[in-house]
PDBML (XML) file of the C-alpha atoms, coordinates in Angstrom:
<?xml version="1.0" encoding="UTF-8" ?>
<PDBx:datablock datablockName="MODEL"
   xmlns:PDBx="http://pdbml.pdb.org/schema/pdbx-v50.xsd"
   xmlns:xsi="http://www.w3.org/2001/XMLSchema-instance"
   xsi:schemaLocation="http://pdbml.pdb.org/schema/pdbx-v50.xsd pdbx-v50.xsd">
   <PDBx:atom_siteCategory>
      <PDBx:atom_site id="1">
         <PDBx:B_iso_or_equiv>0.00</PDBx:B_iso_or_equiv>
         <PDBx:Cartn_x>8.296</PDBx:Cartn_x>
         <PDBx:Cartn_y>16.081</PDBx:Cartn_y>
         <PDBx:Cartn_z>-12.412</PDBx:Cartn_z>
         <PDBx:auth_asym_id>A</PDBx:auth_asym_id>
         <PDBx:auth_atom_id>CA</PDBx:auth_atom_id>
         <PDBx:auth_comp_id>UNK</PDBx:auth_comp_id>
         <PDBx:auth_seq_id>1</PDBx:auth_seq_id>
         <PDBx:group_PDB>ATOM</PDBx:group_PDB>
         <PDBx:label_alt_id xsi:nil="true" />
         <PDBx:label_asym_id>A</PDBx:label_asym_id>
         <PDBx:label_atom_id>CA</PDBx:label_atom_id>
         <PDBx:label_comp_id>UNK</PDBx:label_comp_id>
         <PDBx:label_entity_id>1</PDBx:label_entity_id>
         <PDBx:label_seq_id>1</PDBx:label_seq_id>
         <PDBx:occupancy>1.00</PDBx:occupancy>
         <PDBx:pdbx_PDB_model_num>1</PDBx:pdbx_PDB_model_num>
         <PDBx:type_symbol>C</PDBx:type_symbol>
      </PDBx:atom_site>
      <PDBx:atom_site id="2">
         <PDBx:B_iso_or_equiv>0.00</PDBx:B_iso_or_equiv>
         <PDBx:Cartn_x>6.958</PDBx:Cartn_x>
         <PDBx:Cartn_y>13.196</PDBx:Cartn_y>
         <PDBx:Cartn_z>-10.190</PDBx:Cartn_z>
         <PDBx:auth_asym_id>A</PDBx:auth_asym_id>
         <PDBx:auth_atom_id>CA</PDBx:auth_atom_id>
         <PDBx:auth_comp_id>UNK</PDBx:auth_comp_id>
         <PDBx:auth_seq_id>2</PDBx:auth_seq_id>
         <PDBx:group_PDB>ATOM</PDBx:group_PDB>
         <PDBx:label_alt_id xsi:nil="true" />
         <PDBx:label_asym_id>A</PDBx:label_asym_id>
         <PDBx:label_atom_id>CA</PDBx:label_atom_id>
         <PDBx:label_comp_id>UNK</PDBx:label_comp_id>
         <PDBx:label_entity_id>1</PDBx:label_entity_id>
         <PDBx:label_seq_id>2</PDBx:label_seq_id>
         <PDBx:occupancy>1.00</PDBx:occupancy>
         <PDBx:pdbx_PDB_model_num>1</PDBx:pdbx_PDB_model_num>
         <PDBx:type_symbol>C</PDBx:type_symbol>
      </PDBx:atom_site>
      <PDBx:atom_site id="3">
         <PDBx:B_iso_or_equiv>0.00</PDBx:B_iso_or_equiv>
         <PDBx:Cartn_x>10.345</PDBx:Cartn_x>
         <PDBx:Cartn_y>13.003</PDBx:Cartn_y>
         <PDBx:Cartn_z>-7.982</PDBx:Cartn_z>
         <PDBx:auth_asym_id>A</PDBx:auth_asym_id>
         <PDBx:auth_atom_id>CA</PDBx:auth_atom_id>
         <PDBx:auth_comp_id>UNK</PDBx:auth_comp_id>
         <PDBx:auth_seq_id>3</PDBx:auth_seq_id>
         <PDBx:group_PDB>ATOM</PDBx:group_PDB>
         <PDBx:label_alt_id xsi:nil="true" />
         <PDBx:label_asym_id>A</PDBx:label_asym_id>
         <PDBx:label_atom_id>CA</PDBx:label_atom_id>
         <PDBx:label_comp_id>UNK</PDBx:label_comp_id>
         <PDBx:label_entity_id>1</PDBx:label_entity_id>
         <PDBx:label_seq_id>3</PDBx:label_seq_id>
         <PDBx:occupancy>1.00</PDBx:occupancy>
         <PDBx:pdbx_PDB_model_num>1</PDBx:pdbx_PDB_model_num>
         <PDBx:type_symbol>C</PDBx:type_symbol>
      </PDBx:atom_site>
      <PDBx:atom_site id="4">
         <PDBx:B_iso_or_equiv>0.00</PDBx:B_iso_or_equiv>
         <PDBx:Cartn_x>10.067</PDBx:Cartn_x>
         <PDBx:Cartn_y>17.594</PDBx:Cartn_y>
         <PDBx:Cartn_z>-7.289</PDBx:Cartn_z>
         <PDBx:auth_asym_id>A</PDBx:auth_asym_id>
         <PDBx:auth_atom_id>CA</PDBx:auth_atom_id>
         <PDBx:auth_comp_id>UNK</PDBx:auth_comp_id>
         <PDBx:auth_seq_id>4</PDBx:auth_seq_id>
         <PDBx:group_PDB>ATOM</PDBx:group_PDB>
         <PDBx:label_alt_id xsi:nil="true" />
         <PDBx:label_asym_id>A</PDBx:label_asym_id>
         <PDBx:label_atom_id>CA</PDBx:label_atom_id>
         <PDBx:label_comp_id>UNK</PDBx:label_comp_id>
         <PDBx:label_entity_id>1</PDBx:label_entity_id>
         <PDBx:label_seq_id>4</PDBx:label_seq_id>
         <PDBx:occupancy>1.00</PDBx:occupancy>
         <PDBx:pdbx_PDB_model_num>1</PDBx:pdbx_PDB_model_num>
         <PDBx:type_symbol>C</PDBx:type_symbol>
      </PDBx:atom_site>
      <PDBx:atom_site id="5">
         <PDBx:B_iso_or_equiv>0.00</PDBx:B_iso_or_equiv>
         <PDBx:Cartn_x>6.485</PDBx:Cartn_x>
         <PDBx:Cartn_y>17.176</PDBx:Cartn_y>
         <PDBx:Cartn_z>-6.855</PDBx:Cartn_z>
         <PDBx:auth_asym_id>A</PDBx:auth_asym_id>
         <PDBx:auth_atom_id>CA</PDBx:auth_atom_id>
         <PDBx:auth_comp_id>UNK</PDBx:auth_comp_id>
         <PDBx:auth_seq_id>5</PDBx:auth_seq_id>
         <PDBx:group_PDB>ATOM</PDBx:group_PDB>
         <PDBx:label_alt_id xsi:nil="true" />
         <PDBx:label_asym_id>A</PDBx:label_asym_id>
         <PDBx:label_atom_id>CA</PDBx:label_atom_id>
         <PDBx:label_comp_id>UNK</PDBx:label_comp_id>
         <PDBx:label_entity_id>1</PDBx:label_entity_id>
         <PDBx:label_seq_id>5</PDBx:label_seq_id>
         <PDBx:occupancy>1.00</PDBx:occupancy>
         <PDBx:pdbx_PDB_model_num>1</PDBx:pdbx_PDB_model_num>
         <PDBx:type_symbol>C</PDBx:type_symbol>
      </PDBx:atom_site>
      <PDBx:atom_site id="6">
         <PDBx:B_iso_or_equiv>0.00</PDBx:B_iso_or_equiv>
         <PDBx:Cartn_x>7.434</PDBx:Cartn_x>
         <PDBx:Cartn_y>14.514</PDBx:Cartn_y>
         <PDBx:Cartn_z>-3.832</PDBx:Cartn_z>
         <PDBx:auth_asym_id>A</PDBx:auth_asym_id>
         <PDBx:auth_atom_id>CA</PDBx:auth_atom_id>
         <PDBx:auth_comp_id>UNK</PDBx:auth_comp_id>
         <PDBx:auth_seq_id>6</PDBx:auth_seq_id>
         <PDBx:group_PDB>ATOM</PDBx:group_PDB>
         <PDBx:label_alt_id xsi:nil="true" />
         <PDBx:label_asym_id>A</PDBx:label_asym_id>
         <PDBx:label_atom_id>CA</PDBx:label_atom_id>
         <PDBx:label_comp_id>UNK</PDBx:label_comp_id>
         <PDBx:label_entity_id>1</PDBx:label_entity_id>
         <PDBx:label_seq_id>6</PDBx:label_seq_id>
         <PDBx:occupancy>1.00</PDBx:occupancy>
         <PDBx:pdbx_PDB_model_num>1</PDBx:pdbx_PDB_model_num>
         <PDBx:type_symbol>C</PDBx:type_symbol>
      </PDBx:atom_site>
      <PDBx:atom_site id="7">
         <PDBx:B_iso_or_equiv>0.00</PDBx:B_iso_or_equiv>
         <PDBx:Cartn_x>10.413</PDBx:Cartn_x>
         <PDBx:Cartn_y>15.055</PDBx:Cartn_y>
         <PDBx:Cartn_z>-2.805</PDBx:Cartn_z>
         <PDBx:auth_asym_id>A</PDBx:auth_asym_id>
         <PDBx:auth_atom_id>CA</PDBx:auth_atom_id>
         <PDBx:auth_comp_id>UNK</PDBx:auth_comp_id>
         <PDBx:auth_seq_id>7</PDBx:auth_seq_id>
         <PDBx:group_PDB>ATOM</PDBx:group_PDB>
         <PDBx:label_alt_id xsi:nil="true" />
         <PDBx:label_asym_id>A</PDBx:label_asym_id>
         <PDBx:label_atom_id>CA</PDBx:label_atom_id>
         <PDBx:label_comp_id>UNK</PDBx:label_comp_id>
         <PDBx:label_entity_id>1</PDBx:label_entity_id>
         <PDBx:label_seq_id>7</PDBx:label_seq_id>
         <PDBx:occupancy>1.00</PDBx:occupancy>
         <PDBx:pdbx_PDB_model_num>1</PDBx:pdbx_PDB_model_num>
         <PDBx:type_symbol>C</PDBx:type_symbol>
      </PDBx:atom_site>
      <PDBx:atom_site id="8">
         <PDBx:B_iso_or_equiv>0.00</PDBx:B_iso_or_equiv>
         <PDBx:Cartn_x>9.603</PDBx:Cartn_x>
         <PDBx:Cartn_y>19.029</PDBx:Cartn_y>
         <PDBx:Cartn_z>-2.724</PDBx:Cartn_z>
         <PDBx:auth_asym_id>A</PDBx:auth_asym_id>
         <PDBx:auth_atom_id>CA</PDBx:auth_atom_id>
         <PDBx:auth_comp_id>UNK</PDBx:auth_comp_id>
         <PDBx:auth_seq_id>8</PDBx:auth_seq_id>
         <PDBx:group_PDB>ATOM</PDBx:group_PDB>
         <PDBx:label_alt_id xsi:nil="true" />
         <PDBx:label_asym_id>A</PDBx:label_asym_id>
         <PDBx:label_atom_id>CA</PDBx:label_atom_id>
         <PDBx:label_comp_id>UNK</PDBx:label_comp_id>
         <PDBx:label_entity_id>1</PDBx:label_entity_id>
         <PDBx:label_seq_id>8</PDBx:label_seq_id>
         <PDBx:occupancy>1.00</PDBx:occupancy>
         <PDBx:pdbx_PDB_model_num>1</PDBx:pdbx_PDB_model_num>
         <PDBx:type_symbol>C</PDBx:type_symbol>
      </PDBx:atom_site>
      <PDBx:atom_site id="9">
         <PDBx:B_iso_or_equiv>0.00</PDBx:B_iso_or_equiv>
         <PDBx:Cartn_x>5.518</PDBx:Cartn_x>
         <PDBx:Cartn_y>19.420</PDBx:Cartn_y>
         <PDBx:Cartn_z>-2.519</PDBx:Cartn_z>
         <PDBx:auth_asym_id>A</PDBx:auth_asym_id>
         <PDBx:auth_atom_id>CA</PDBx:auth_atom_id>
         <PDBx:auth_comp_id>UNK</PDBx:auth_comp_id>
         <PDBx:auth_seq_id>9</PDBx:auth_seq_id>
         <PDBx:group_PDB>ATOM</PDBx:group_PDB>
         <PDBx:label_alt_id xsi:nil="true" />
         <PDBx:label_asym_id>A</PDBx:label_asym_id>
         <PDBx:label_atom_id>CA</PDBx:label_atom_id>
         <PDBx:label_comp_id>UNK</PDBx:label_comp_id>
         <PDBx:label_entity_id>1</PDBx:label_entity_id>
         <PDBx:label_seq_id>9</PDBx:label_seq_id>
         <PDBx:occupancy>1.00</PDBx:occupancy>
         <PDBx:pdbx_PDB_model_num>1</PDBx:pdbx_PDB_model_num>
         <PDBx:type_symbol>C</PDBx:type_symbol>
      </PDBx:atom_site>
      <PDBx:atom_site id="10">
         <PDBx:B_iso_or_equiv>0.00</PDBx:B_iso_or_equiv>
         <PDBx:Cartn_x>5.449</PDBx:Cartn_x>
         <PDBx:Cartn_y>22.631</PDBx:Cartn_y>
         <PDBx:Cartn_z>-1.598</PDBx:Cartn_z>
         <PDBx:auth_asym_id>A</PDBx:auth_asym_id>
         <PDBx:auth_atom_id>CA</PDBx:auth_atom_id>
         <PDBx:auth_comp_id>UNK</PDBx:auth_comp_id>
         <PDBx:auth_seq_id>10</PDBx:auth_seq_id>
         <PDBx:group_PDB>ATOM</PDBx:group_PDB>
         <PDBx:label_alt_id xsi:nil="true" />
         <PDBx:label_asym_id>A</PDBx:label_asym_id>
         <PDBx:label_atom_id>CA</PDBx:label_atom_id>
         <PDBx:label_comp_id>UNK</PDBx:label_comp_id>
         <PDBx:label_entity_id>1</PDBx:label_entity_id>
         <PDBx:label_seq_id>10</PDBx:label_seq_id>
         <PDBx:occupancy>1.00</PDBx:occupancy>
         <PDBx:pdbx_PDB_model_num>1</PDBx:pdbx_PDB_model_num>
         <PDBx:type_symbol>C</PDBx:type_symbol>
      </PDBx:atom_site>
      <PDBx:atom_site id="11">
         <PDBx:B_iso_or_equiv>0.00</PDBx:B_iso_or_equiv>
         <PDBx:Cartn_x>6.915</PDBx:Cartn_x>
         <PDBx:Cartn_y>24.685</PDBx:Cartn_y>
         <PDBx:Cartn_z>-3.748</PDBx:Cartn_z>
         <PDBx:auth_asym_id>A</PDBx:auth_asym_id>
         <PDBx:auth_atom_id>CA</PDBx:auth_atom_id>
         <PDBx:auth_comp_id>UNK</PDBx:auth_comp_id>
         <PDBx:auth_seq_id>11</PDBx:auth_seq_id>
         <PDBx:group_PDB>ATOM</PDBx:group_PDB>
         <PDBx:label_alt_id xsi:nil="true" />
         <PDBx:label_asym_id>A</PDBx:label_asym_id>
         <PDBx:label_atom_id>CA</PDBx:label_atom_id>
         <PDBx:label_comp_id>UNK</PDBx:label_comp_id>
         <PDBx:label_entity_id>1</PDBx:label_entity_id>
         <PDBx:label_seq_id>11</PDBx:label_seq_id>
         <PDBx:occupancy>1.00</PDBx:occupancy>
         <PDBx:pdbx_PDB_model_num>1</PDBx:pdbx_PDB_model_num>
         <PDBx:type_symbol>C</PDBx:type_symbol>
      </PDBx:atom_site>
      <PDBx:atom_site id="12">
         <PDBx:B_iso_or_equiv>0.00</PDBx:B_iso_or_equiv>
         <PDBx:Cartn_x>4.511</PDBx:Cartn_x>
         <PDBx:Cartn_y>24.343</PDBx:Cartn_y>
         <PDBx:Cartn_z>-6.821</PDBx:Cartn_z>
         <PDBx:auth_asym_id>A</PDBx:auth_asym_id>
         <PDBx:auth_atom_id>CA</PDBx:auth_atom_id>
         <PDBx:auth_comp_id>UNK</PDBx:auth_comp_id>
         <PDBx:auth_seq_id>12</PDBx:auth_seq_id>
         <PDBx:group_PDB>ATOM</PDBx:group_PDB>
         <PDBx:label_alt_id xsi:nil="true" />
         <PDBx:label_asym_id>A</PDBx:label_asym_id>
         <PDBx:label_atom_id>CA</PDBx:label_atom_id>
         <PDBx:label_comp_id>UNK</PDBx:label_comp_id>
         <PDBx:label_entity_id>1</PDBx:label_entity_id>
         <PDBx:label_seq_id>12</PDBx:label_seq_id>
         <PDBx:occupancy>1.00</PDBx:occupancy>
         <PDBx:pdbx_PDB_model_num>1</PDBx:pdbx_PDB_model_num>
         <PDBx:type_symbol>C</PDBx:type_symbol>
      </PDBx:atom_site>
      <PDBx:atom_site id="13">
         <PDBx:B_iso_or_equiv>0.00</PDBx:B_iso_or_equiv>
         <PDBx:Cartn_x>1.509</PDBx:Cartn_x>
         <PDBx:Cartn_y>25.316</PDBx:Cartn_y>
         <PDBx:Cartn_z>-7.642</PDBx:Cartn_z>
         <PDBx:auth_asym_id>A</PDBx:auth_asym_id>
         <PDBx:auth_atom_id>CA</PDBx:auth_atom_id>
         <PDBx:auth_comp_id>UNK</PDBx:auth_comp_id>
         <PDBx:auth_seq_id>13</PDBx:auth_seq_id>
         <PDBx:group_PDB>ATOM</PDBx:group_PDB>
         <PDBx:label_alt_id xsi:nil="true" />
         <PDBx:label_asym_id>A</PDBx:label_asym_id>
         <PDBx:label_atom_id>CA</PDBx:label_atom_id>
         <PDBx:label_comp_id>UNK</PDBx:label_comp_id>
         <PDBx:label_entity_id>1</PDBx:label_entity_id>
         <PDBx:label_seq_id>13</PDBx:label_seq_id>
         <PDBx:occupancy>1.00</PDBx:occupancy>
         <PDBx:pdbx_PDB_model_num>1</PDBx:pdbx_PDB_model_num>
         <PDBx:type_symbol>C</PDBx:type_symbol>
      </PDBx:atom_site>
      <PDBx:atom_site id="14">
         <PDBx:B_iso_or_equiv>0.00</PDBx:B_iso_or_equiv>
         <PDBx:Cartn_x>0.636</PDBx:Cartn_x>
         <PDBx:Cartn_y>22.638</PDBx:Cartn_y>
         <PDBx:Cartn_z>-10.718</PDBx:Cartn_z>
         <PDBx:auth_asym_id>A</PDBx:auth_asym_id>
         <PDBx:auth_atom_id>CA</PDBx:auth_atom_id>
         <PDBx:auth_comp_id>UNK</PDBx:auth_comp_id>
         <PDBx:auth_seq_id>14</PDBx:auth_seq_id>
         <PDBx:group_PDB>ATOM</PDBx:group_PDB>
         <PDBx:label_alt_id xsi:nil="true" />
         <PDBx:label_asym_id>A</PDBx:label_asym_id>
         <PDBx:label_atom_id>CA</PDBx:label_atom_id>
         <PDBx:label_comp_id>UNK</PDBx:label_comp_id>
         <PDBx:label_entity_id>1</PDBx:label_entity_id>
         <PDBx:label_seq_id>14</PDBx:label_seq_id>
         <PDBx:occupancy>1.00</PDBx:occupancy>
         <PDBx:pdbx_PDB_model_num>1</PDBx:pdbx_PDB_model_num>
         <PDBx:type_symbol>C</PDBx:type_symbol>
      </PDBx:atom_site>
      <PDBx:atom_site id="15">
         <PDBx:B_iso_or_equiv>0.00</PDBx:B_iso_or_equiv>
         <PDBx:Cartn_x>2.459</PDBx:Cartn_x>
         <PDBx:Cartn_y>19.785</PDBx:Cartn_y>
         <PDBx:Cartn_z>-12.174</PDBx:Cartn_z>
         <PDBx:auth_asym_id>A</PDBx:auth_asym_id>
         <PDBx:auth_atom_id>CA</PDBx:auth_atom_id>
         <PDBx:auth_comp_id>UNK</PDBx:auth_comp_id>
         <PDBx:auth_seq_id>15</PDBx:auth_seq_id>
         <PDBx:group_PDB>ATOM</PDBx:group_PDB>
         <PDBx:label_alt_id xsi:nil="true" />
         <PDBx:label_asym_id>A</PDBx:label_asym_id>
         <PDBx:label_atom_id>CA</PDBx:label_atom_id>
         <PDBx:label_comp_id>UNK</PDBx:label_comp_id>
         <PDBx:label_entity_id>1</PDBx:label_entity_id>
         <PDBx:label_seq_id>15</PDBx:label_seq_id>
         <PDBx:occupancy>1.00</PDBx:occupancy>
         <PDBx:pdbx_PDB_model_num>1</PDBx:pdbx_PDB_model_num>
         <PDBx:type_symbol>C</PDBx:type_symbol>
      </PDBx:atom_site>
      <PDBx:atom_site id="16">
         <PDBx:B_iso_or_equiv>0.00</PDBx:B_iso_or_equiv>
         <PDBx:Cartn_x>2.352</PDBx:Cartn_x>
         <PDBx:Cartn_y>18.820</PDBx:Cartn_y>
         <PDBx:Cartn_z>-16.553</PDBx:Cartn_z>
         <PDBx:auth_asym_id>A</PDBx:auth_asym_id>
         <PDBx:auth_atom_id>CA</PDBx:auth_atom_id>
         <PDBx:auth_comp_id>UNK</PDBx:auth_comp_id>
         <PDBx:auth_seq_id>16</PDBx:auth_seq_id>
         <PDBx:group_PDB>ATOM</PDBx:group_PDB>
         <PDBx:label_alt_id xsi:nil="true" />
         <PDBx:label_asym_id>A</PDBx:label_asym_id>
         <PDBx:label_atom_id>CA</PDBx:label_atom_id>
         <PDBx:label_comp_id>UNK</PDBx:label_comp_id>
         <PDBx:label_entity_id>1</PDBx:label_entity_id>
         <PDBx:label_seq_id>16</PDBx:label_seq_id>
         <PDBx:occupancy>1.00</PDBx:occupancy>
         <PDBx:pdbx_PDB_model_num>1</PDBx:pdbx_PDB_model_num>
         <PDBx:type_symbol>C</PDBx:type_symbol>
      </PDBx:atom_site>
      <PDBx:atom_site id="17">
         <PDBx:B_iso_or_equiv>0.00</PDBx:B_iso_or_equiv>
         <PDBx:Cartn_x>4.268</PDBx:Cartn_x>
         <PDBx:Cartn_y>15.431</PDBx:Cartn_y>
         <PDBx:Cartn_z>-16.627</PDBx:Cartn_z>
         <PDBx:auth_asym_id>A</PDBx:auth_asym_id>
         <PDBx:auth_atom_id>CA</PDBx:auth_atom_id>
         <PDBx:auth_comp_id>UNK</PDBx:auth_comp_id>
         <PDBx:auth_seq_id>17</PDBx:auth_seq_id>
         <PDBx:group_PDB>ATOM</PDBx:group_PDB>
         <PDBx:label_alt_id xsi:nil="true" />
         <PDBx:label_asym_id>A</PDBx:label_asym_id>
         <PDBx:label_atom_id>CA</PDBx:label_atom_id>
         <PDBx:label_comp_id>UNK</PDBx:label_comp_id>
         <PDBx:label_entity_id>1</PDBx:label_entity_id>
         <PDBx:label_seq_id>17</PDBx:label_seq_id>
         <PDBx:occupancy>1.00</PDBx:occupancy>
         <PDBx:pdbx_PDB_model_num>1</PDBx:pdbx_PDB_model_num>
         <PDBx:type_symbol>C</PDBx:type_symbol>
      </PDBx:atom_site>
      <PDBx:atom_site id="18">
         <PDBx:B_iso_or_equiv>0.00</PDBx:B_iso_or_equiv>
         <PDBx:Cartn_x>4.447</PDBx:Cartn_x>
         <PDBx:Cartn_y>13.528</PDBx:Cartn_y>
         <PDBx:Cartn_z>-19.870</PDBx:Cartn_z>
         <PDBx:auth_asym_id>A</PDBx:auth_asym_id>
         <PDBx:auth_atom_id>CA</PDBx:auth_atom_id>
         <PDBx:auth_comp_id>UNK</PDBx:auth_comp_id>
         <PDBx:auth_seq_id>18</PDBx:auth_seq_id>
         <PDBx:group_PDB>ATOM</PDBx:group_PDB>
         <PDBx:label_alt_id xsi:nil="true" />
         <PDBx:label_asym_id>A</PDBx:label_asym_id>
         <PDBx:label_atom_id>CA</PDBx:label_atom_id>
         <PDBx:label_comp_id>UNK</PDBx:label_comp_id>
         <PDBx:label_entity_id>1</PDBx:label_entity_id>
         <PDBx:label_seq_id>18</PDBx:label_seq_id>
         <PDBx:occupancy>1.00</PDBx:occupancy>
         <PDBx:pdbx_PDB_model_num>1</PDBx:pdbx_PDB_model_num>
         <PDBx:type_symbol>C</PDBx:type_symbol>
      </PDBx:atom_site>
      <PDBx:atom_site id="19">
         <PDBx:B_iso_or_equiv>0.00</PDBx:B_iso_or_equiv>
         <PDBx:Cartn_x>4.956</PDBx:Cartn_x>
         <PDBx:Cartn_y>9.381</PDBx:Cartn_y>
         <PDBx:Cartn_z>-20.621</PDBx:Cartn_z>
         <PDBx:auth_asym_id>A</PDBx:auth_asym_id>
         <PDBx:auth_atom_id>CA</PDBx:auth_atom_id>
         <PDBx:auth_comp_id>UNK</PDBx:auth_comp_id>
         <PDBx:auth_seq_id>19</PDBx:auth_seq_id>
         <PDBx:group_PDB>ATOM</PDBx:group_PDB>
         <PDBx:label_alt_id xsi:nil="true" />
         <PDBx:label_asym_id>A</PDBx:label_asym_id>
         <PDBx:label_atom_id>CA</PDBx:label_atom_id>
         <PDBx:label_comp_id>UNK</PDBx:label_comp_id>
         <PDBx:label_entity_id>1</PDBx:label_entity_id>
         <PDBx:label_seq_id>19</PDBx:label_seq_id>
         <PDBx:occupancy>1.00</PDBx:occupancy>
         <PDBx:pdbx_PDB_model_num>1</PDBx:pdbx_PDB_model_num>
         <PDBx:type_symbol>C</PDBx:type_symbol>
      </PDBx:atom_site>
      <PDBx:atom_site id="20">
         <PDBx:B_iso_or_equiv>0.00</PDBx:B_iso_or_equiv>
         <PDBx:Cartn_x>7.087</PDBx:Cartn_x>
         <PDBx:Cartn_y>9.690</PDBx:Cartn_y>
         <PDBx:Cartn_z>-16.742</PDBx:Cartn_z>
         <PDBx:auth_asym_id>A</PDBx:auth_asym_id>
         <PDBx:auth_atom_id>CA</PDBx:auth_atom_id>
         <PDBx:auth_comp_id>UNK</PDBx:auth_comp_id>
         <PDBx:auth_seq_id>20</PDBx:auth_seq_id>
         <PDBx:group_PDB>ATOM</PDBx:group_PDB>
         <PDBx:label_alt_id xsi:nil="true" />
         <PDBx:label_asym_id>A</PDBx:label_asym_id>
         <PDBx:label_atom_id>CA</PDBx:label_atom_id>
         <PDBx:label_comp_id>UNK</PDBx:label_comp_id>
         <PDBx:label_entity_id>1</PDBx:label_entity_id>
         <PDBx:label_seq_id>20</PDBx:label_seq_id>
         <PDBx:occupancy>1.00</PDBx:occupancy>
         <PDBx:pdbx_PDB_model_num>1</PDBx:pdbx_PDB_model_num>
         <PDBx:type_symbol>C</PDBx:type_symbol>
      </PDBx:atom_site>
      <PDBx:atom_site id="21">
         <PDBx:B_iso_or_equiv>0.00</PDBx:B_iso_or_equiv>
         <PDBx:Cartn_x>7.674</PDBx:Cartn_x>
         <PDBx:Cartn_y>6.822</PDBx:Cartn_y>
         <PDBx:Cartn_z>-14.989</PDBx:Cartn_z>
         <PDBx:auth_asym_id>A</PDBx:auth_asym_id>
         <PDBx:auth_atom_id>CA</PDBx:auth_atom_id>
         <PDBx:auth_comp_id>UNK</PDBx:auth_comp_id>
         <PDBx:auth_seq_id>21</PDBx:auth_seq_id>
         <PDBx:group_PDB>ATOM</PDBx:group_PDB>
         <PDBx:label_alt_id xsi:nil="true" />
         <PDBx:label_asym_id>A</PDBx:label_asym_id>
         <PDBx:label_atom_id>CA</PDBx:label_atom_id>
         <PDBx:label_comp_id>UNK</PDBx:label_comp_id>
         <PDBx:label_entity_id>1</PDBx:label_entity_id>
         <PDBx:label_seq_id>21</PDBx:label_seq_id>
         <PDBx:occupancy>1.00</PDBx:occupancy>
         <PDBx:pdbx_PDB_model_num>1</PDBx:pdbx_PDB_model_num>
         <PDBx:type_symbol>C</PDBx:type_symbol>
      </PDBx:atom_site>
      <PDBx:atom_site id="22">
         <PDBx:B_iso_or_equiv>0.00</PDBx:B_iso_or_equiv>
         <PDBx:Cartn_x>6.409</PDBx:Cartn_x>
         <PDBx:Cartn_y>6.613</PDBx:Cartn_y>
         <PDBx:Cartn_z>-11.708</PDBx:Cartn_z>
         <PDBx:auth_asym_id>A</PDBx:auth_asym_id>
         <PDBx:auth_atom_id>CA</PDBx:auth_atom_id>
         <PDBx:auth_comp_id>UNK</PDBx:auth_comp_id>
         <PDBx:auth_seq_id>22</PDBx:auth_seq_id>
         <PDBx:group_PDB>ATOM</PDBx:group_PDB>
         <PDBx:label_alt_id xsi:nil="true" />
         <PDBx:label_asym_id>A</PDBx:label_asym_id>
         <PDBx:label_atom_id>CA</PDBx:label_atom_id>
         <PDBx:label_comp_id>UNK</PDBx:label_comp_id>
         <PDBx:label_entity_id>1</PDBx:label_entity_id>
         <PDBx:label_seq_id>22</PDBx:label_seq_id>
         <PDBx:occupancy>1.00</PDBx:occupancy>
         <PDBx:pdbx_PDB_model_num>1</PDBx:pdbx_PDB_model_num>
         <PDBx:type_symbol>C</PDBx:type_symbol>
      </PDBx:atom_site>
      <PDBx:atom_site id="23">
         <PDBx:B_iso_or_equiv>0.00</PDBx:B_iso_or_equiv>
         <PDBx:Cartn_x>7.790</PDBx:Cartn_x>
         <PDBx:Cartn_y>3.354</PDBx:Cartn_y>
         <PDBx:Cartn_z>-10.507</PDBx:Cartn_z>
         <PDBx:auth_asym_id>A</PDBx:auth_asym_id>
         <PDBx:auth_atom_id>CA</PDBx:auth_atom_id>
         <PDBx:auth_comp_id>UNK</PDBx:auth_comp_id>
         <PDBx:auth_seq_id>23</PDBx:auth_seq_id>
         <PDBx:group_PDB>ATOM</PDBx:group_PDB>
         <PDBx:label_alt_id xsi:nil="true" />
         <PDBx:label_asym_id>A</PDBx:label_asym_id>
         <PDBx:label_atom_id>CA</PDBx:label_atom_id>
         <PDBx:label_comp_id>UNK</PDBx:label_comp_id>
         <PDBx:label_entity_id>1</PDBx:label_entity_id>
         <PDBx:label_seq_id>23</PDBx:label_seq_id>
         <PDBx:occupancy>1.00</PDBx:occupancy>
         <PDBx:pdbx_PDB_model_num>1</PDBx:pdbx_PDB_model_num>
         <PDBx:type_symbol>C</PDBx:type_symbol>
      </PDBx:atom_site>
      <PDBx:atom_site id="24">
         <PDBx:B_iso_or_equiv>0.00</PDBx:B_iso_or_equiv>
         <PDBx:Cartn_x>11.114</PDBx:Cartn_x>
         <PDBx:Cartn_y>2.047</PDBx:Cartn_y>
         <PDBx:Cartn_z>-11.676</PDBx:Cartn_z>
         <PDBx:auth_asym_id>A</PDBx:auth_asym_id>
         <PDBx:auth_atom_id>CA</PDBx:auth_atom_id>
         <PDBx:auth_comp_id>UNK</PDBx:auth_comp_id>
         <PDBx:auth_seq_id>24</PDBx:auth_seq_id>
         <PDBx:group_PDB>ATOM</PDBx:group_PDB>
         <PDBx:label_alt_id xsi:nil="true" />
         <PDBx:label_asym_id>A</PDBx:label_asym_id>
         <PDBx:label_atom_id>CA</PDBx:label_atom_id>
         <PDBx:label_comp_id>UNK</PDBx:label_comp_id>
         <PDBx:label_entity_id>1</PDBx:label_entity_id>
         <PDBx:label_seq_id>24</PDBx:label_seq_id>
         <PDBx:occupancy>1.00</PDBx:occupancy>
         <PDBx:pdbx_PDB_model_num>1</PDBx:pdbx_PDB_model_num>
         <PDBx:type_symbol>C</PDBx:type_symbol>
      </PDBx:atom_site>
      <PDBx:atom_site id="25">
         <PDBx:B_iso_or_equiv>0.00</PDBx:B_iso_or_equiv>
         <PDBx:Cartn_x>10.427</PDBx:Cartn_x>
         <PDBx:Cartn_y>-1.718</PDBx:Cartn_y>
         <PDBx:Cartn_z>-11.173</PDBx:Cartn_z>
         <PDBx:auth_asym_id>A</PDBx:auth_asym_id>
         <PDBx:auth_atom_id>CA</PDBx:auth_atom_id>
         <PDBx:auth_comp_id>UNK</PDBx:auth_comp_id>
         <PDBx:auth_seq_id>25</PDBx:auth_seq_id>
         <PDBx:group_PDB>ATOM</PDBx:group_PDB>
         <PDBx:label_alt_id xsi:nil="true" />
         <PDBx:label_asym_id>A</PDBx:label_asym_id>
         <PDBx:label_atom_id>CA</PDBx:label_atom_id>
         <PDBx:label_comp_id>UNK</PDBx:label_comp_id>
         <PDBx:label_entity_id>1</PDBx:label_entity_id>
         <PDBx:label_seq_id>25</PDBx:label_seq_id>
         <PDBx:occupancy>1.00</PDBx:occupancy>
         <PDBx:pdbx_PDB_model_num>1</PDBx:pdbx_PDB_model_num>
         <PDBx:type_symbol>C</PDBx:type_symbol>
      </PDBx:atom_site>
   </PDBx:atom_siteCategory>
</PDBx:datablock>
């Protein structure tokens, strides 16, 4: 959900993410 919403922002209208991981390090 975190990589679309970045790598594609404009294409949705609201993000639900869950436990994600936002930075792999």
């Amino acid at each position: 959900v975190l990589a679309a919403i970045t790598e594609y922002p404009d294409v949705w209208a609201a993000a639900v993410e869950f436990v994600g991981i936002a930075d792999f390090e």
